[in-house]
Protein backbone atom coordinates (compact mmCIF):
# COMPACT_ATOMS: atom_id res chain seq x y z
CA UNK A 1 20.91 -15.56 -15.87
CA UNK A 2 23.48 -16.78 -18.59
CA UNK A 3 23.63 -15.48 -21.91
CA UNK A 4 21.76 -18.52 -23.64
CA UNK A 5 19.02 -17.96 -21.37
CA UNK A 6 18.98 -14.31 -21.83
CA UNK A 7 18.34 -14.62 -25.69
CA UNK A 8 15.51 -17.71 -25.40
CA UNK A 9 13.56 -14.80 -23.06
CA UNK A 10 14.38 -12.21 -25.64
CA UNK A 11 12.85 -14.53 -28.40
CA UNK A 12 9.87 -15.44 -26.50
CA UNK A 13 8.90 -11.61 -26.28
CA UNK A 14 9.60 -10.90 -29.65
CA UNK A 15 7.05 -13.98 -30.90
CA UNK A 16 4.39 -13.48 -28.76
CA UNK A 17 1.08 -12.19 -29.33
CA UNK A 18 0.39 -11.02 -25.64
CA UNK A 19 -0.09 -7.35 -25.39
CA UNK A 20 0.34 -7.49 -22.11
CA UNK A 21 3.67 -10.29 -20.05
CA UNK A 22 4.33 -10.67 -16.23
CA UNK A 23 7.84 -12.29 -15.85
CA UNK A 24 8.41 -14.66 -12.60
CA UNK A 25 11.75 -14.96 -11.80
CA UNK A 26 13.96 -15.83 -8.19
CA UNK A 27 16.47 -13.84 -8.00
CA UNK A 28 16.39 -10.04 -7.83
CA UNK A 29 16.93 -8.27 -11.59
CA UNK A 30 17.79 -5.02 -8.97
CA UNK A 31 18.97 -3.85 -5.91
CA UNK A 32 16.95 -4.06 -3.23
CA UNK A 33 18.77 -1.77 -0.32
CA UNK A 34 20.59 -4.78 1.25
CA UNK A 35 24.29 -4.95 1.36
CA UNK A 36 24.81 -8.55 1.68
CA UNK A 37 21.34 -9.84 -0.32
CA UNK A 38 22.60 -7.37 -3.25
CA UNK A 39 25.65 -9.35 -3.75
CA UNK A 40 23.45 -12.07 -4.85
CA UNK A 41 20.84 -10.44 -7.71
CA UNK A 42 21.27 -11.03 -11.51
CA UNK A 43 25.13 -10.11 -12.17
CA UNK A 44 23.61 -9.43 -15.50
CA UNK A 45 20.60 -7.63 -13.97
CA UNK A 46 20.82 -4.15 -15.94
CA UNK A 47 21.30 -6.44 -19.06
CA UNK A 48 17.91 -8.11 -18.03
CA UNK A 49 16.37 -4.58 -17.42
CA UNK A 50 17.06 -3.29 -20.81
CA UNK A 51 16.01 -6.73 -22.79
CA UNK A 52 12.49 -7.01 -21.24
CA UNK A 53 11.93 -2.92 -21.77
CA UNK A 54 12.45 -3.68 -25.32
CA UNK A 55 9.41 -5.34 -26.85
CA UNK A 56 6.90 -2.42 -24.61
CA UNK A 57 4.92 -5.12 -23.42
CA UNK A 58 5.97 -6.41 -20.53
CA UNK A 59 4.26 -5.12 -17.38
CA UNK A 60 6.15 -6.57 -14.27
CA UNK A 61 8.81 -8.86 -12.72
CA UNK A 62 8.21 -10.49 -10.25
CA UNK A 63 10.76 -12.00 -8.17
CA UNK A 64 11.58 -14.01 -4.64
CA UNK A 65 14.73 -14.95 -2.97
CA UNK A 66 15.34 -11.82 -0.89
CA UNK A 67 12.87 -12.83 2.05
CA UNK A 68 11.35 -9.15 2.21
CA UNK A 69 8.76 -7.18 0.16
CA UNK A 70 10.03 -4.83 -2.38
CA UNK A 71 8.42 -2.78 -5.10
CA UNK A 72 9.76 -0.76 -7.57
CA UNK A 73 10.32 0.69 -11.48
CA UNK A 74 12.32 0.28 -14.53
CA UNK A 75 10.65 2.23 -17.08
CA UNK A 76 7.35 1.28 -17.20
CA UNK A 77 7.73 -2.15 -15.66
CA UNK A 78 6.87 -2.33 -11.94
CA UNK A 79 9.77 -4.61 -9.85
CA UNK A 80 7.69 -6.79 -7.48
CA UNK A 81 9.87 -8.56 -4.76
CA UNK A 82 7.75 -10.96 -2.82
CA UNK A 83 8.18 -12.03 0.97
CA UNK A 84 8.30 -15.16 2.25
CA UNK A 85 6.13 -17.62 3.33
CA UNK A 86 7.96 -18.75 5.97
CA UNK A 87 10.98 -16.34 7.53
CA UNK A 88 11.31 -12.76 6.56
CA UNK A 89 15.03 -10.88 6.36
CA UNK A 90 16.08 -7.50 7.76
CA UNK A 91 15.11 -4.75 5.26
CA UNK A 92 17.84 -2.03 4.13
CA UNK A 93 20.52 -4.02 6.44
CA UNK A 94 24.00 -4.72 5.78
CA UNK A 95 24.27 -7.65 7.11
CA UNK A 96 22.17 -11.52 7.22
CA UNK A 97 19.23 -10.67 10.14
CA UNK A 98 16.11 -12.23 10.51
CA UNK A 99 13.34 -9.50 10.65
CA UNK A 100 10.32 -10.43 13.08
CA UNK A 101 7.61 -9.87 10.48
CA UNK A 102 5.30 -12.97 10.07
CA UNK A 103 4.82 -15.47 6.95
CA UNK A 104 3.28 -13.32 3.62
CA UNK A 105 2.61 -13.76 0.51
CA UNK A 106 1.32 -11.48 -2.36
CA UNK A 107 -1.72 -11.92 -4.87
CA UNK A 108 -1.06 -10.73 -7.85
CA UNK A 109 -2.95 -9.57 -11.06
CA UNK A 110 -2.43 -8.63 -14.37
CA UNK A 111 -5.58 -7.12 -16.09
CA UNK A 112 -6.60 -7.08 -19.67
CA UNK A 113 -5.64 -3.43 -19.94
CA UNK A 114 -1.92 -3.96 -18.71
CA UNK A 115 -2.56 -2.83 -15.22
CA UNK A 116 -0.62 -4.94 -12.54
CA UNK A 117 -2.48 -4.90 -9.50
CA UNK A 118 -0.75 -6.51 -6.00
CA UNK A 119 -1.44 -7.22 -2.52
CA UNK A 120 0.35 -8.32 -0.28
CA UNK A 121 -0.84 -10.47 2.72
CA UNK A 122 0.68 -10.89 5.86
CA UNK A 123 -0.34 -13.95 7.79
CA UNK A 124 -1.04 -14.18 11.27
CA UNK A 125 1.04 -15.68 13.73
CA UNK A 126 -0.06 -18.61 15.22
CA UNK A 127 -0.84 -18.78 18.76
CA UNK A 128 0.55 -21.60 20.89
């Protein structure tokens, strides 16, 4: 995420009214435990971190690109990775592997009192 874009997220959190913001983004603000998928999460991620902490109303990120499920913190703000819908990837491995879990996705709310509820949903393989 480049600088300009950085700042234009920064202002939209500092003029809105929302008490409580989700942000959706596809590429990982974080590590996720992955050698080789690490090498390709925000290079500015930390910088990220910090900014969205600041206004004390955003509630998660949510991002994709990593092919895996992942949750996690910063601060207050829960760190949702989502699988995919089609191929999953190794978990925790150093190198690119293909993991045999099936298709998933995740269903995702944010309530009016800030709480960020998830699930995530694994679909079943289809036979024949």
């Amino acid at each position: 995420m480049d600088d300009d874009e950085l700042d234009r997220l920064a202002k939209i959190l500092a003029r809105t009214s929302a008490a409580h913001v989700m942000i959706c983004l596809h590429h990982p603000p974080l590590p996720v435990g992955s050698k080789w998928l690490d090498q390709v999460g925000l290079k500015n991620g930390n910088e990220f971190l910090r900014m969205i902490a600041q206004p004390g109303n955003v509630r998660a990120a949510i991002f994709g690109h990593v092919h895996q499920a992942f949750e996690g913190n910063h601060e207050s703000i829960k760190i949702i990775g989502t699988p995919s819908t089609c191929r999953q990837f190794m978990v925790e491995n150093d190198v690119f592997a293909l993991d045999e879990h099936p298709p998933a996705y995740r269903r995702i709310s944010l309530h009016a009192d800030g709480q960020v509820e998830n699930e995530l949903i694994w679909l079943e393989p289809e036979n024949g």
